[in-house]
N, C-alpha and C. Protein backbone atom coordinates (compact mmCIF):
# COMPACT_ATOMS: atom_id res chain seq x y z
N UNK A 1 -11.14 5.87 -3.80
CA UNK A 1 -11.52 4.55 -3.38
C UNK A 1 -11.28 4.43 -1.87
N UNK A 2 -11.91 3.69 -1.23
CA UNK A 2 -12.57 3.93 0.07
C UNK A 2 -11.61 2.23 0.33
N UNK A 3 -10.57 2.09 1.48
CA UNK A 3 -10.07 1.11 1.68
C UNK A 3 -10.40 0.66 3.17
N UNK A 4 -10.65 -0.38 3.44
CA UNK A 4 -10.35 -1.59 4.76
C UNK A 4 -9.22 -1.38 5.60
N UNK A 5 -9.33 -1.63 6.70
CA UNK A 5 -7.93 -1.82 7.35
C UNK A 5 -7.72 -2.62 8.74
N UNK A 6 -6.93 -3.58 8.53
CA UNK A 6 -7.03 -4.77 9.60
C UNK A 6 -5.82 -5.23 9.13
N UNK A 7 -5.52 -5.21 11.07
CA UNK A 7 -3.77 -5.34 11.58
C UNK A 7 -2.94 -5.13 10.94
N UNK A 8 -2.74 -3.99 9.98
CA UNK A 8 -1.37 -3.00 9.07
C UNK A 8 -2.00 -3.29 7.93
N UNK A 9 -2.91 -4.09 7.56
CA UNK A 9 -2.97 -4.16 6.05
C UNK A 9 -4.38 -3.40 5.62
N UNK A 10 -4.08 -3.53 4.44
CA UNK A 10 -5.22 -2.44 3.46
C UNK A 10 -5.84 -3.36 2.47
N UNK A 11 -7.28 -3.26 2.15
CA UNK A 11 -7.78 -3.90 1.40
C UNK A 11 -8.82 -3.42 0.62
N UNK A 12 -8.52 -3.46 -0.78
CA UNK A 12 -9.91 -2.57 -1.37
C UNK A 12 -11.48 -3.43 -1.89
N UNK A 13 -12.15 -3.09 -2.35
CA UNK A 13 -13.34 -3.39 -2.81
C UNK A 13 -14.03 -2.86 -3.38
N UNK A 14 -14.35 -3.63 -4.80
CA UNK A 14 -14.38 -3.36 -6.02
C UNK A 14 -16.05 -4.15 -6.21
N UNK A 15 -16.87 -3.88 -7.20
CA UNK A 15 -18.12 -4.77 -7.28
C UNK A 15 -18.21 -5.05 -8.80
N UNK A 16 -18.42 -6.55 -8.43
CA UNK A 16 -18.77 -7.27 -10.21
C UNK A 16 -20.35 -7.28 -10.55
N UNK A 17 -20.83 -6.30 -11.41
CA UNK A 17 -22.29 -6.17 -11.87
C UNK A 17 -22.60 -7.42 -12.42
N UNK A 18 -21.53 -7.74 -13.27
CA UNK A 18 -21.93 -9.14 -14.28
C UNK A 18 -22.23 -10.22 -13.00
N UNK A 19 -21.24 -10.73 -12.20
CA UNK A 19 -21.27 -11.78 -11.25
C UNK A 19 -21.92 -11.44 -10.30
N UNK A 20 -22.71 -10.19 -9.73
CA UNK A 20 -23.08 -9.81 -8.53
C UNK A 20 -22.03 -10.35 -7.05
N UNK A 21 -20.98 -9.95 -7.30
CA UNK A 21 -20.42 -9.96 -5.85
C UNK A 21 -19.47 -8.74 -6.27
N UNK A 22 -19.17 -8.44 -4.56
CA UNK A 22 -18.26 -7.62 -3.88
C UNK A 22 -16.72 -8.77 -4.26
N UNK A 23 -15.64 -8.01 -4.19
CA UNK A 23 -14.31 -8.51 -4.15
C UNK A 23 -13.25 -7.56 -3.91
N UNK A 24 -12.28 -8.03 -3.81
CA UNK A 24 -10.91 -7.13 -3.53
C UNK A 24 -9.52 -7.84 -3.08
N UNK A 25 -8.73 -6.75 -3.08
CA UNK A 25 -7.30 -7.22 -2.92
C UNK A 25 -6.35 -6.64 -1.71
N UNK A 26 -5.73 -7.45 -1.18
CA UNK A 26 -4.84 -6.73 -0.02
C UNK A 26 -3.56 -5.71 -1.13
N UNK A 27 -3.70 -4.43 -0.72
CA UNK A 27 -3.06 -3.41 -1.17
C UNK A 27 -1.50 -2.88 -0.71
N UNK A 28 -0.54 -2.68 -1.70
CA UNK A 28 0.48 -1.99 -0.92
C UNK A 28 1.34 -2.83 -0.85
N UNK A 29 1.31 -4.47 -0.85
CA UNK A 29 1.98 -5.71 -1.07
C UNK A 29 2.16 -6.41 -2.49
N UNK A 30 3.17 -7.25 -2.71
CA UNK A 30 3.77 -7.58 -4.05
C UNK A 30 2.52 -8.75 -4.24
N UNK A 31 2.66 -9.43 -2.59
CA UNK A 31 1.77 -11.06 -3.23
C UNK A 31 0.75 -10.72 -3.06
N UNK A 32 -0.54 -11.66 -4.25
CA UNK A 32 -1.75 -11.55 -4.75
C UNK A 32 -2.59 -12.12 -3.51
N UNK A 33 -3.06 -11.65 -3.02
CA UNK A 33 -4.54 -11.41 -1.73
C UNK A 33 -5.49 -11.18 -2.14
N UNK A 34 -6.54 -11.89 -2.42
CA UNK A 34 -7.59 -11.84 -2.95
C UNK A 34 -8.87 -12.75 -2.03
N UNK A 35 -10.36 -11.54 -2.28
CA UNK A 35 -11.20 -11.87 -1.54
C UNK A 35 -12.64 -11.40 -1.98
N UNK A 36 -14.10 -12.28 -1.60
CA UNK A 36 -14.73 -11.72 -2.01
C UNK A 36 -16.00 -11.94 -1.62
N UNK A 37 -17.63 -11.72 -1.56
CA UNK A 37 -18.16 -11.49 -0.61
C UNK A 37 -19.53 -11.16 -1.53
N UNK A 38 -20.62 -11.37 -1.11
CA UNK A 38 -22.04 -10.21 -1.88
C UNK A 38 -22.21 -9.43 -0.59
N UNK A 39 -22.43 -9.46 0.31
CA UNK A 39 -22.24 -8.12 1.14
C UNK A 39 -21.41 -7.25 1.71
N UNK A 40 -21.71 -6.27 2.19
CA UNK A 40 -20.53 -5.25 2.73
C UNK A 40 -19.92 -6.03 3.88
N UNK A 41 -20.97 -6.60 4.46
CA UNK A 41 -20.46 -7.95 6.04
C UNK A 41 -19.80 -8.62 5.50
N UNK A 42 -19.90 -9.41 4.41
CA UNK A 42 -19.26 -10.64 4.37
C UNK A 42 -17.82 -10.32 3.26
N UNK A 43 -17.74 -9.38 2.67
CA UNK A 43 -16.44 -8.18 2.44
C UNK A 43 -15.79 -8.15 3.32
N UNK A 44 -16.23 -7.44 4.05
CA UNK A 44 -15.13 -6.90 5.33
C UNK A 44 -14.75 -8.20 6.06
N UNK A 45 -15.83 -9.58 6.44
CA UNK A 45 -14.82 -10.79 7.16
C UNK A 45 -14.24 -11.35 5.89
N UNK A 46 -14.47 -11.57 4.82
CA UNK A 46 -13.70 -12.44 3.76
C UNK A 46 -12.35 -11.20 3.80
N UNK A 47 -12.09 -10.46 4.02
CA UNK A 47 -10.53 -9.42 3.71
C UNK A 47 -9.91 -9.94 5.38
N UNK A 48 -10.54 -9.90 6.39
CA UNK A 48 -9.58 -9.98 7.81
C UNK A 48 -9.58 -11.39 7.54
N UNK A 49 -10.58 -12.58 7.05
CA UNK A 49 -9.82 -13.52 6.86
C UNK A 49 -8.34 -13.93 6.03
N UNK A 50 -8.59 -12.87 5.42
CA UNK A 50 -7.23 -13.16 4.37
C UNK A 50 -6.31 -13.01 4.84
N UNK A 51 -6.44 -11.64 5.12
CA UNK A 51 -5.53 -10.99 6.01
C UNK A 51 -4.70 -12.28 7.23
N UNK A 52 -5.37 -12.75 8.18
CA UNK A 52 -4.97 -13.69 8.97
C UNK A 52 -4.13 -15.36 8.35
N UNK A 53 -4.94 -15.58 7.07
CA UNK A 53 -4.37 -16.32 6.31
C UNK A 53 -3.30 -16.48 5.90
N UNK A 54 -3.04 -14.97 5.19
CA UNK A 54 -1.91 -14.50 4.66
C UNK A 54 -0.98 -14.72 5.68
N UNK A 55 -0.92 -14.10 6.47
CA UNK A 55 -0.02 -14.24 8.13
C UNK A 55 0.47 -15.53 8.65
N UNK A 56 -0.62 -16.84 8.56
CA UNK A 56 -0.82 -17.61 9.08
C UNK A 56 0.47 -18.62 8.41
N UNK A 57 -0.06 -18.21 6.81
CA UNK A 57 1.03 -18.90 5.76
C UNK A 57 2.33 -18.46 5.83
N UNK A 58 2.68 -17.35 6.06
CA UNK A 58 4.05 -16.67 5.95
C UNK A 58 4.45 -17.78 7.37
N UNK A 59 3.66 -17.90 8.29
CA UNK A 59 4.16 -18.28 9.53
C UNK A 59 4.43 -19.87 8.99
N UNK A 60 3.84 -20.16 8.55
CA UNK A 60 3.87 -21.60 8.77
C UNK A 60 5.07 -21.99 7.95
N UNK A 61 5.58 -21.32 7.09
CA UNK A 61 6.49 -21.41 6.26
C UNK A 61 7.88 -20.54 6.25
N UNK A 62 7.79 -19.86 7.47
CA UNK A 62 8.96 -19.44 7.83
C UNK A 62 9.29 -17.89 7.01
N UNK A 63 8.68 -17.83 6.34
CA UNK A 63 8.26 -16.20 5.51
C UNK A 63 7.84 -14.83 6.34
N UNK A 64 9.13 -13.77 6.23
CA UNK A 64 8.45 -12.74 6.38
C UNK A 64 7.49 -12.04 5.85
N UNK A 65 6.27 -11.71 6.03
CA UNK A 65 5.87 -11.33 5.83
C UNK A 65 5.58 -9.53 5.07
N UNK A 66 5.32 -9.56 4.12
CA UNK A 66 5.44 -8.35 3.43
C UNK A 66 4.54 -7.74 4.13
N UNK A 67 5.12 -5.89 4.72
CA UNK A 67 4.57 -5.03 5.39
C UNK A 67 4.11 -3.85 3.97
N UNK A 68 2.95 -3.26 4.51
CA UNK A 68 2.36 -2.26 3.26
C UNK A 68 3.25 -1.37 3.33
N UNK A 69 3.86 -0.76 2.16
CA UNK A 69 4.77 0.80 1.97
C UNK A 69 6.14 0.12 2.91
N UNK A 70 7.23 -0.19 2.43
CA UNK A 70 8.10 -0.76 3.31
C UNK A 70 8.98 0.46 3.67
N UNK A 71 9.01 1.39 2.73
CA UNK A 71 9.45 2.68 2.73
C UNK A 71 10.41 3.45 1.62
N UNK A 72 10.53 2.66 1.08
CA UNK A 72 11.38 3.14 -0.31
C UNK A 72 10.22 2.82 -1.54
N UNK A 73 10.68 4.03 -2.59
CA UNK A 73 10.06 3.60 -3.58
C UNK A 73 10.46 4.61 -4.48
N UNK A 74 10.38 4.43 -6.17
CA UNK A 74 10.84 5.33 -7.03
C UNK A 74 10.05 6.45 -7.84
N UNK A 75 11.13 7.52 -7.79
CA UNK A 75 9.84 8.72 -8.44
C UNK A 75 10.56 8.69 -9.64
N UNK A 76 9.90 8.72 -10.97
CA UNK A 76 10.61 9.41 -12.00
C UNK A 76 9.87 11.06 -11.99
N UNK A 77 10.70 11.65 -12.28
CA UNK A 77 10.01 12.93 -12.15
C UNK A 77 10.64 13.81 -13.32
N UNK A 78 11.58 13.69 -14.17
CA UNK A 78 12.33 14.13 -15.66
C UNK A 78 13.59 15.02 -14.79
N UNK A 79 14.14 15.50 -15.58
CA UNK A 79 15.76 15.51 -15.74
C UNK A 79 15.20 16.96 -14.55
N UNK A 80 14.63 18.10 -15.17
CA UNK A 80 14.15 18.87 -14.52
C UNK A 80 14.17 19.29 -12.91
N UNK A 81 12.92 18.74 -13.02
CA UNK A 81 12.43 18.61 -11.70
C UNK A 81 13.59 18.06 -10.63
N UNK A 82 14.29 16.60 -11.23
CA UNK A 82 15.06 16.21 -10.30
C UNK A 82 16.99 16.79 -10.25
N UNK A 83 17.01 17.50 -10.84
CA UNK A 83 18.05 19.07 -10.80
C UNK A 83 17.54 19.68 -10.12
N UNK A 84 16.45 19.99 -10.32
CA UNK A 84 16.03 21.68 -9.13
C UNK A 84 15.66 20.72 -7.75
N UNK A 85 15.05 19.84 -7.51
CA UNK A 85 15.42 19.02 -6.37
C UNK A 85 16.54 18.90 -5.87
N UNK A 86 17.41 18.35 -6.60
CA UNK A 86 18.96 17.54 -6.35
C UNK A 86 19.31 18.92 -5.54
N UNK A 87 19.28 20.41 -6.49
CA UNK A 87 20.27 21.49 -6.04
C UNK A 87 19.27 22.43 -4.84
N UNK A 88 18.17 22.03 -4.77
CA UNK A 88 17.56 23.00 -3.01
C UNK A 88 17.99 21.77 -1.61
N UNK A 89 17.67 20.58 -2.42
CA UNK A 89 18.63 20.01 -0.82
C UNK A 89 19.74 20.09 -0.63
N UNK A 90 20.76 20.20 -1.53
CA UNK A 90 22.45 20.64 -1.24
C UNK A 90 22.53 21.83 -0.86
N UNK A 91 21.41 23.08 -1.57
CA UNK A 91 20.98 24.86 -0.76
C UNK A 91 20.66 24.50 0.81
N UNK A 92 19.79 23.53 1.71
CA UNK A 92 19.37 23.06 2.23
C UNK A 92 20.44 22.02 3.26
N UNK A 93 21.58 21.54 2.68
CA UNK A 93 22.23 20.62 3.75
C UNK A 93 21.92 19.80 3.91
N UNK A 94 21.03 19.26 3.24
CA UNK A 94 20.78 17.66 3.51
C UNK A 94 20.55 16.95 2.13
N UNK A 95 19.89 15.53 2.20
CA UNK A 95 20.46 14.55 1.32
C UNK A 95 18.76 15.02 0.28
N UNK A 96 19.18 14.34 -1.05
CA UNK A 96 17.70 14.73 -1.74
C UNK A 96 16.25 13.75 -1.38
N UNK A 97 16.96 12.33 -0.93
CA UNK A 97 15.47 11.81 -0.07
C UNK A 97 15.52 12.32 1.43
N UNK A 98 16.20 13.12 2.16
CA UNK A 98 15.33 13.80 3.27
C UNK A 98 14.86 14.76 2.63
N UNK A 99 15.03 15.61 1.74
CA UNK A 99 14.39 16.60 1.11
C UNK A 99 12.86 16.13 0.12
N UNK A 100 13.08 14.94 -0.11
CA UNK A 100 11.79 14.57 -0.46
C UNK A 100 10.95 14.07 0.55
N UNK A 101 11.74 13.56 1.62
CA UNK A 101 10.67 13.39 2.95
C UNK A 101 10.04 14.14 3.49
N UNK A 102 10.78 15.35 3.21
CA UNK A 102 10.05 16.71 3.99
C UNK A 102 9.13 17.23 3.04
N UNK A 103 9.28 17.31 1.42
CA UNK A 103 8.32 17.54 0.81
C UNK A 103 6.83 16.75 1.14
N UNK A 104 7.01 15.60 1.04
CA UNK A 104 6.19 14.26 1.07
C UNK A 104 5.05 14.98 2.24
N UNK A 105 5.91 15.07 3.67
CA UNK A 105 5.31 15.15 5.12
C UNK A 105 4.73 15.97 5.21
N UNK A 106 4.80 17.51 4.34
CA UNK A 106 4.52 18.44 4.51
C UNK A 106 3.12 18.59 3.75
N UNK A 107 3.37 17.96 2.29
CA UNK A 107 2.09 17.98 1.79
C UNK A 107 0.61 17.13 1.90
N UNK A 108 1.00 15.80 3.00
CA UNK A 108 -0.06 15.12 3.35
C UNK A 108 -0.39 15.16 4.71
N UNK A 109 0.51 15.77 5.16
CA UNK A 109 0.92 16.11 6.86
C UNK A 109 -0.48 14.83 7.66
């Protein structure tokens, strides 16, 4: 899926056959952002409007604003995997999330 992007945020777009419009959601954030459009033009300004909206409201209300990927987040990965993890970053000298950071960096570089 092919995403938007205006001032840090991400926004996808999705199409309703039944309703004939374009729509979508600001991505990567907890609160619901929603937007929608029948053209690809009026998509892309209905999402930077939101986008600014969204902003506008956090402001007006004294709210930080939620940033996309804040930087933590959880893997389950089974008992396994996260043993042979746990024991190459202690082989390694460092902690098992820099060892997953370096996995992470390396594979999307």
């Amino acid at each position: 899926m092919k995403l938007m992007q205006y001032r840090g945020y991400y926004g996808s777009i999705e199409a309703s056959v039944e309703d004939a419009v374009l729509h979508g959601k600001l991505e990567f954030i907890n609160a619901l952002v929603t937007y929608e459009g029948e053209t690809v033009k009026e998509i892309r300004r209905a999402f930077e409007d939101a986008v600014d909206d969204y902003l506008a409201y956090c402001s007006e209300r004294g709210y930080e604003p939620e940033i996309p990927c804040k930087g933590a987040f959880n893997v389950r990965v089974g008992h396994k995997t996260h043993l042979k993890a746990a024991l190459a970053a202690r082989e390694k000298g460092i902690s098992l999330n820099e060892f997953v950071r370096r996995s992470i960096e390396g594979s999307v570089g």
